[in-house]
Protein backbone atom coordinates (compact mmCIF):
# COMPACT_ATOMS: atom_id res chain seq x y z
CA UNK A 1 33.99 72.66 160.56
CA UNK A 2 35.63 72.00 157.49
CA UNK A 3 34.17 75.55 155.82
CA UNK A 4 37.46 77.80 157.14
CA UNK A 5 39.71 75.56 155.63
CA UNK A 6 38.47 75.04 152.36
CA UNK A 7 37.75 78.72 151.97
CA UNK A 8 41.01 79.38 153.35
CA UNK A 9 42.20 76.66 150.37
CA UNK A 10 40.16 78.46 147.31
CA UNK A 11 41.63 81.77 148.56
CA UNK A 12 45.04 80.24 147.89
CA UNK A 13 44.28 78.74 144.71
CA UNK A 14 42.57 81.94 143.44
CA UNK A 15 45.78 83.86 144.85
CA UNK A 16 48.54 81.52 143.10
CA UNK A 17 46.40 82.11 140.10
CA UNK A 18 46.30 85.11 139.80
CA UNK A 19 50.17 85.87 140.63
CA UNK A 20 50.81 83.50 138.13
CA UNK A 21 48.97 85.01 135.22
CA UNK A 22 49.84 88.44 136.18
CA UNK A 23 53.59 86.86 136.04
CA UNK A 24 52.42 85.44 132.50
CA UNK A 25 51.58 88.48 130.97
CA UNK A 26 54.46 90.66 132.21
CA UNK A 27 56.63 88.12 130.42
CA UNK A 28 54.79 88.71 127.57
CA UNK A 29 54.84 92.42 127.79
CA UNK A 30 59.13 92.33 128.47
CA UNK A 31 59.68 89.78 125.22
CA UNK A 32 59.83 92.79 122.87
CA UNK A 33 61.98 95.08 125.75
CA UNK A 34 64.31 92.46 126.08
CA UNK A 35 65.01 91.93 122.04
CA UNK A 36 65.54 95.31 121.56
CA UNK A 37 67.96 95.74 124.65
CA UNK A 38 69.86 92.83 123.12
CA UNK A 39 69.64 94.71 119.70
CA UNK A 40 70.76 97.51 121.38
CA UNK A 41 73.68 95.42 122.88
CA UNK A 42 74.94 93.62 119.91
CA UNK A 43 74.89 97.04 117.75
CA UNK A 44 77.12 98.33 120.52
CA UNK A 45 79.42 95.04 120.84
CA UNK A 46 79.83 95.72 116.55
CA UNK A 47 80.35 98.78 116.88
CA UNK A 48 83.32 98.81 119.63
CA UNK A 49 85.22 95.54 118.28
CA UNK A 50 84.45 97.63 114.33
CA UNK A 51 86.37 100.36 116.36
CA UNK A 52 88.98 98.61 118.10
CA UNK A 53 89.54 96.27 114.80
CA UNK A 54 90.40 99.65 112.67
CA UNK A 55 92.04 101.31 115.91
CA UNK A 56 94.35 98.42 115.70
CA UNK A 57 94.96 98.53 111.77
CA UNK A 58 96.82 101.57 112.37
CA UNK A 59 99.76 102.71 113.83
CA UNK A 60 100.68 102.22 117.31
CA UNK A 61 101.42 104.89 120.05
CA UNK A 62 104.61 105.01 121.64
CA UNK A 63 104.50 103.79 126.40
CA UNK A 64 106.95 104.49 128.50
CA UNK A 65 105.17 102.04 130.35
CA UNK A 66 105.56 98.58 128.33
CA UNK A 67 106.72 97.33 125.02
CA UNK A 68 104.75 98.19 121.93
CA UNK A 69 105.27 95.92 118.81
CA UNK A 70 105.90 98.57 116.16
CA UNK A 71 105.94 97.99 112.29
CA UNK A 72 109.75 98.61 110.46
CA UNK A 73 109.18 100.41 107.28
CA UNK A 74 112.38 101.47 106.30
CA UNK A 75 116.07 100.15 106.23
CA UNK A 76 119.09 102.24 105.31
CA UNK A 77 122.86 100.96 105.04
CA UNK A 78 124.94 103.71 106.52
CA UNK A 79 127.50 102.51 106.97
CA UNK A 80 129.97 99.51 106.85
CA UNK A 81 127.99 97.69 109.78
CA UNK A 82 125.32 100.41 110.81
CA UNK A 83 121.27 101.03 109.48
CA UNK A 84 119.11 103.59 109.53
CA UNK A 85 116.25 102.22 110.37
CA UNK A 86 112.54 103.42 110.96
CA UNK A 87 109.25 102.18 112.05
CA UNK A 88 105.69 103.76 112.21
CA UNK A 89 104.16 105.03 115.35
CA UNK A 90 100.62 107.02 115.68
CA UNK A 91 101.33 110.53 114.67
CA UNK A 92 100.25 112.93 117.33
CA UNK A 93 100.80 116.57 116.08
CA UNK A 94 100.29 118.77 119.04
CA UNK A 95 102.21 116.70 121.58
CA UNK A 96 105.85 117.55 122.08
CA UNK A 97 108.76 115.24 122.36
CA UNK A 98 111.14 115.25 125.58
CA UNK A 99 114.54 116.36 124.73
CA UNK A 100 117.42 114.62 125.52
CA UNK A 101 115.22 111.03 125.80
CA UNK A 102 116.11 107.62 124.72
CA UNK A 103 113.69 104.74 123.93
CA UNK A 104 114.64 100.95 125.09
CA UNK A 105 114.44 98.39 122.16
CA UNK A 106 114.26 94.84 123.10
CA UNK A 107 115.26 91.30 121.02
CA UNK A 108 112.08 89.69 121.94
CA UNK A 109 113.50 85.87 121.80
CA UNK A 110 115.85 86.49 124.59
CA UNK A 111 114.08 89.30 126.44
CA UNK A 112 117.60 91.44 126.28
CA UNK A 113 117.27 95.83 126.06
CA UNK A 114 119.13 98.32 125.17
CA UNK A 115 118.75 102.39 124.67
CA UNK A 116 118.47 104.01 121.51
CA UNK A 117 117.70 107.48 120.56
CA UNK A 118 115.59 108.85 118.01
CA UNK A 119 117.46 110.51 115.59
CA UNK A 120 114.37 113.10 114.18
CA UNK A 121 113.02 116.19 116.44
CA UNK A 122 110.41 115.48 117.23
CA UNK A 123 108.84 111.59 116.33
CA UNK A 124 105.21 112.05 117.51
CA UNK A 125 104.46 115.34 115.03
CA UNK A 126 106.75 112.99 112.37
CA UNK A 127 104.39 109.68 113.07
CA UNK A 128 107.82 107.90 112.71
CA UNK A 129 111.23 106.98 114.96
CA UNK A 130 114.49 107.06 113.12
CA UNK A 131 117.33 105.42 115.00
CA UNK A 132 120.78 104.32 114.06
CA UNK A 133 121.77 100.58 114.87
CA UNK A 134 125.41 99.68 114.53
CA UNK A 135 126.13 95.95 114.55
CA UNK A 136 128.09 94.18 117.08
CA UNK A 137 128.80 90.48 116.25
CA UNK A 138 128.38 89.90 120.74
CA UNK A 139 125.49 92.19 120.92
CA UNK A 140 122.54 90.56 121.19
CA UNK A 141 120.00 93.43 119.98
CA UNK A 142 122.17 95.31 117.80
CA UNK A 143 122.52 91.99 115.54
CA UNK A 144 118.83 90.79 115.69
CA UNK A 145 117.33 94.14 114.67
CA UNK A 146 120.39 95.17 112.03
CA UNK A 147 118.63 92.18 110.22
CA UNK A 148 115.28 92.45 110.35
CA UNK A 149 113.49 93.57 107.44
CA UNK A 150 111.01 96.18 106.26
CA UNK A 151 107.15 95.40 106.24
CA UNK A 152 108.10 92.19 107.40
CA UNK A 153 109.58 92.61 110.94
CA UNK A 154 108.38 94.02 113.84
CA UNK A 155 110.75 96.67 116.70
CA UNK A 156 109.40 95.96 120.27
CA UNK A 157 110.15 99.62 121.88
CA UNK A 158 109.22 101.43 125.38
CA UNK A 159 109.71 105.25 125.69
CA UNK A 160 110.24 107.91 125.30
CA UNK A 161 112.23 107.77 128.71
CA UNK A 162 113.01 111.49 129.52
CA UNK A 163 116.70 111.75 130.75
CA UNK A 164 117.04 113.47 133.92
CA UNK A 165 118.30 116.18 132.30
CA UNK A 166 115.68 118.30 130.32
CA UNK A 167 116.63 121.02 127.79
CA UNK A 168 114.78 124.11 127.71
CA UNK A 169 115.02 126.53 125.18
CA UNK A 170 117.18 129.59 125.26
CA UNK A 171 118.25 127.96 128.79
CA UNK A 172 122.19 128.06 127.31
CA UNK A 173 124.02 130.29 125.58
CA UNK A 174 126.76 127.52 124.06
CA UNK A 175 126.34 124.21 123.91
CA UNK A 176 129.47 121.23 122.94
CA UNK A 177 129.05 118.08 122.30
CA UNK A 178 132.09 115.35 122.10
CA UNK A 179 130.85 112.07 120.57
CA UNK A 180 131.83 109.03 119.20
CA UNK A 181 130.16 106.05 117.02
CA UNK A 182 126.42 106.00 117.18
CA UNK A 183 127.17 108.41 120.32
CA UNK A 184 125.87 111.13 117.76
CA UNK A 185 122.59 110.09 117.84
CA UNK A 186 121.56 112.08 120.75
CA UNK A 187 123.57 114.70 119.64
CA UNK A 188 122.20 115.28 116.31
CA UNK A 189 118.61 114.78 118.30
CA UNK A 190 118.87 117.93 119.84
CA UNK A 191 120.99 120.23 117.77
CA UNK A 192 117.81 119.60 115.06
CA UNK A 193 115.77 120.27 117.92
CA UNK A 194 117.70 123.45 118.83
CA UNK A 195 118.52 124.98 115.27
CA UNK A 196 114.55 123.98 113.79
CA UNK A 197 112.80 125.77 116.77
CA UNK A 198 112.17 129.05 115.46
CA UNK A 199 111.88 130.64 119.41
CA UNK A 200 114.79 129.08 120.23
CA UNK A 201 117.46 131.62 118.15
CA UNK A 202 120.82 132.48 120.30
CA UNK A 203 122.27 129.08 121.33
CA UNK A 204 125.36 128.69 119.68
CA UNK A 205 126.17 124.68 119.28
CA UNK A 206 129.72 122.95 118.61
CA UNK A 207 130.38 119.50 117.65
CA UNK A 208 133.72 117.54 117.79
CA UNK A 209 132.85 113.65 116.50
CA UNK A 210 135.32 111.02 116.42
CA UNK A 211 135.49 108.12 114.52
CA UNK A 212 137.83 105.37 113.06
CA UNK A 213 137.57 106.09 109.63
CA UNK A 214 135.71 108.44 106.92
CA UNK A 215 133.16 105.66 106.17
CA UNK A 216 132.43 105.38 110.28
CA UNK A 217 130.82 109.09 109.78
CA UNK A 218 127.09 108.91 110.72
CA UNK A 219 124.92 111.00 109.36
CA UNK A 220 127.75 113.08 107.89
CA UNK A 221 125.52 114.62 104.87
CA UNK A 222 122.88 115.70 106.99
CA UNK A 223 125.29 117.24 109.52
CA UNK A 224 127.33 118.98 107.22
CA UNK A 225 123.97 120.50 105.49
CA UNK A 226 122.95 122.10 108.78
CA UNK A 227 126.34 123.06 109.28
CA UNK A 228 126.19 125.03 105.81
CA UNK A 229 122.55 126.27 106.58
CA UNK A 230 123.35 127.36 110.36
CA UNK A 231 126.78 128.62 109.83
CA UNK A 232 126.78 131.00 112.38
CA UNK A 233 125.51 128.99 114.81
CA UNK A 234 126.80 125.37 114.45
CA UNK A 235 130.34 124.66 114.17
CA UNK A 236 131.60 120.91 113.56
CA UNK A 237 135.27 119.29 113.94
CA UNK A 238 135.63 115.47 112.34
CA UNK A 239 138.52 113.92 114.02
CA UNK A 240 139.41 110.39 112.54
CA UNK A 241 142.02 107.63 113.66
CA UNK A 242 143.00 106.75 110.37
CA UNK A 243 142.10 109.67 107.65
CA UNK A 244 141.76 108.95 103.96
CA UNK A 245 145.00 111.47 103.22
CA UNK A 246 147.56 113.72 105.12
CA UNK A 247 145.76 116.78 104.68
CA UNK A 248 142.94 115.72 107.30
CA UNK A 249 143.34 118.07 110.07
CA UNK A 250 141.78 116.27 113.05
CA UNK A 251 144.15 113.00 113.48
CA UNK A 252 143.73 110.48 116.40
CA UNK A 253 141.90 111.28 119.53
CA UNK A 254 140.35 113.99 121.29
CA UNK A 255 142.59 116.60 122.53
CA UNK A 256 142.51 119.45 124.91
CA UNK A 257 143.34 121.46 122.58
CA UNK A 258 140.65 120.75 120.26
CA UNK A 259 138.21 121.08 122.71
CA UNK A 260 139.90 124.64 123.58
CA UNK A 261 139.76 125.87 119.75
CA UNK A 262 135.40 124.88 120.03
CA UNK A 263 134.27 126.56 123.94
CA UNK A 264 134.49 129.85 124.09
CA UNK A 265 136.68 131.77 126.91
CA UNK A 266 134.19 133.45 128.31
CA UNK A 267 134.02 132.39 132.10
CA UNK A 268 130.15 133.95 132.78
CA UNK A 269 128.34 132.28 129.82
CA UNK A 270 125.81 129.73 130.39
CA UNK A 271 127.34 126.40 128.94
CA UNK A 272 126.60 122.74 128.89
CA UNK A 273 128.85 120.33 127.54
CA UNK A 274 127.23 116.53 126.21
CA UNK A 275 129.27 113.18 125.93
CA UNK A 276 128.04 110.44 124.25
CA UNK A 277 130.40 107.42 122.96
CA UNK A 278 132.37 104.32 123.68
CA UNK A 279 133.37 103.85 127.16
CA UNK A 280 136.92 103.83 126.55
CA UNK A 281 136.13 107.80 124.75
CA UNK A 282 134.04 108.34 127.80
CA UNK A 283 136.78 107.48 130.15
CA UNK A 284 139.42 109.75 128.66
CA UNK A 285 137.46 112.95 127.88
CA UNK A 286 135.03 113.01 130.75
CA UNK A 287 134.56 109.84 133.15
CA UNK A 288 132.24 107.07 132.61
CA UNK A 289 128.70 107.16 133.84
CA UNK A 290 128.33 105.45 137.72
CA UNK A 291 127.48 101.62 137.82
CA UNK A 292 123.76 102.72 139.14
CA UNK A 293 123.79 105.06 135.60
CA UNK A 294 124.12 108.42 137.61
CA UNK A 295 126.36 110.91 136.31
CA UNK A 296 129.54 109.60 138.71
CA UNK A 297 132.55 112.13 138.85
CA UNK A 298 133.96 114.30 136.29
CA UNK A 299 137.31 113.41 135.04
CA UNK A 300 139.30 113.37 131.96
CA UNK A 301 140.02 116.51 129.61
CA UNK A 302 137.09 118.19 130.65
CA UNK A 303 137.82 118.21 134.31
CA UNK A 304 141.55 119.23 133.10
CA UNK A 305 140.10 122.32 131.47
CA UNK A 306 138.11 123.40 134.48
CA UNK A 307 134.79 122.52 133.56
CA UNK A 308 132.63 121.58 136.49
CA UNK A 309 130.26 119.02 136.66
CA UNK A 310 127.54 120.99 136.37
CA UNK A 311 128.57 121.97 132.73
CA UNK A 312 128.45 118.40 131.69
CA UNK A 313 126.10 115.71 131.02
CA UNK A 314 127.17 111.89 130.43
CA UNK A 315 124.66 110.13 128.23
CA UNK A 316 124.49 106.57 128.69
């Protein structure tokens, strides 16, 4: 009676025995598959932190999405309280720049931004930004980045951040600009942009740019060299609050008039005007921006002249 069961037992045995060498030798067999799969997995591991360790070394490219830690590598005194100042960014040949855009610069400690815009064509084909700071002893950002320092500090930037107006080539047939301060920084953006693209060959640009004193002139070399090179295309009017002698034309503020001697009288041309400056500029020539940054109404000299507000754009 007992026969069944034992048989029943020694099947069992010889079962587990089996499964368990067959078990055995399939480990054996997978040793060598398994350190070559983790061979196989460390080479890749090197090879994508080797990658991501050199990606790094290099320059950074530019999100409109977050702030990017960007290396300063030059510093420029312009001026009595503004720099030129430029960092590195990946240089990306083929990809085009969106003109008018600003880029938002933050003071890291304090978490504080504020726009700036580049001052070169086009900074992805350059592999650099360019931007004028001008220091204000209450402004947070403009003081902590006036004094940082090349290959030592580091710009924390987000852009480009296309404006809501776009330019388009050959879209105008005269464009003016009224600016004042660092306001020529998105001015002198796109009349390089404008005057350097070879398809883009009828716009006419002029440029009125007001300022306290000589030495407040940005960029006044480089504007007065395209001036001489495009002669018959760019025409540009300095007026200054307090002139270095009585022979300077252009004395105080913006006037009608000076605006009138710059646009041309012809009613059916296609014409954009651009203001960029202080508030208290923006307030007498045009109208300041609205408090949600939209354009807001058109007042001011520009309104007086019959401009409509379609023929002008407020940058902030």
């Amino acid at each position: 009676m007992f026969k069944p069961l034992y048989r029943s037992f020694i099947s069992t045995c010889q079962h587990r025995s089996f499964t368990t060498s067959t078990l055995n030798n399939k480990k054996k067999q997978s040793f060598p598959v398994a350190t070559t799969t983790a061979a196989i997995l460390a080479t890749a591991c090197l090879g994508y932190y080797g990658w991501q360790y050199f990606e790094n070394k290099g320059p950074k490219a530019l999100n409109p999405d977050r702030y990017i830690p960007f290396d300063l590598v030059q510093k420029q005194k312009i001026s009595p309280d503004s720099y030129r100042l430029r960092v590195s960014i990946k240089q990306e040949e083929n990809k085009s720049y969106p003109i008018p855009s600003c880029l938002y610069i933050k003071d890291d400690t304090i978490q504080v931004m504020r726009p700036y815009t580049p001052i070169n064509a086009n900074p992805y084909k350059d592999g650099y930004i360019d931007f004028i700071v001008k220091r204000y002893e209450n402004g947070s950002v403009s003081r902590t980045i006036s004094g940082f320092e090349p290959q030592v500090d580091q710009v924390h930037i987000r852009g480009p951040m296309a404006e809501e107006y776009e330019y388009r080539e050959n879209s105008l047939d005269e464009i003016g600009m009224i600016a004042g301060g660092t306001g020529i920084s998105p001015m002198y953006q796109i009349i390089r942009h404008i005057l350097e693209n070879p398809n883009d060959k009828n716009t006419r640009i002029w440029l009125i740019y007001g300022n306290k004193t000589m030495s407040d002139i940005l960029l006044k070399s480089e504007l007065d060299e395209l001036q001489k090179k495009y002669s018959d295309r760019l025409n540009i009017k300095y007026v200054l609050e307090h002139p270095p002698d009585d022979n300077w034309k252009d004395v105080g503020y913006v006037t009608k008039e000076m605006i009138k001697s710059m646009m041309s009288q012809d009613e059916n041309i296609r014409r954009k005007v651009f203001v960029c400056g202080p508030d208290p500029m923006l307030r007498w020539v045009s109208g300041e921006r609205a408090i949600d940054y939209s354009q807001g109404q058109l007042s001011g000299l520009l309104s007086q002249l019959g401009l409509s507000s379609k023929e002008v754009w407020k940058f902030q």
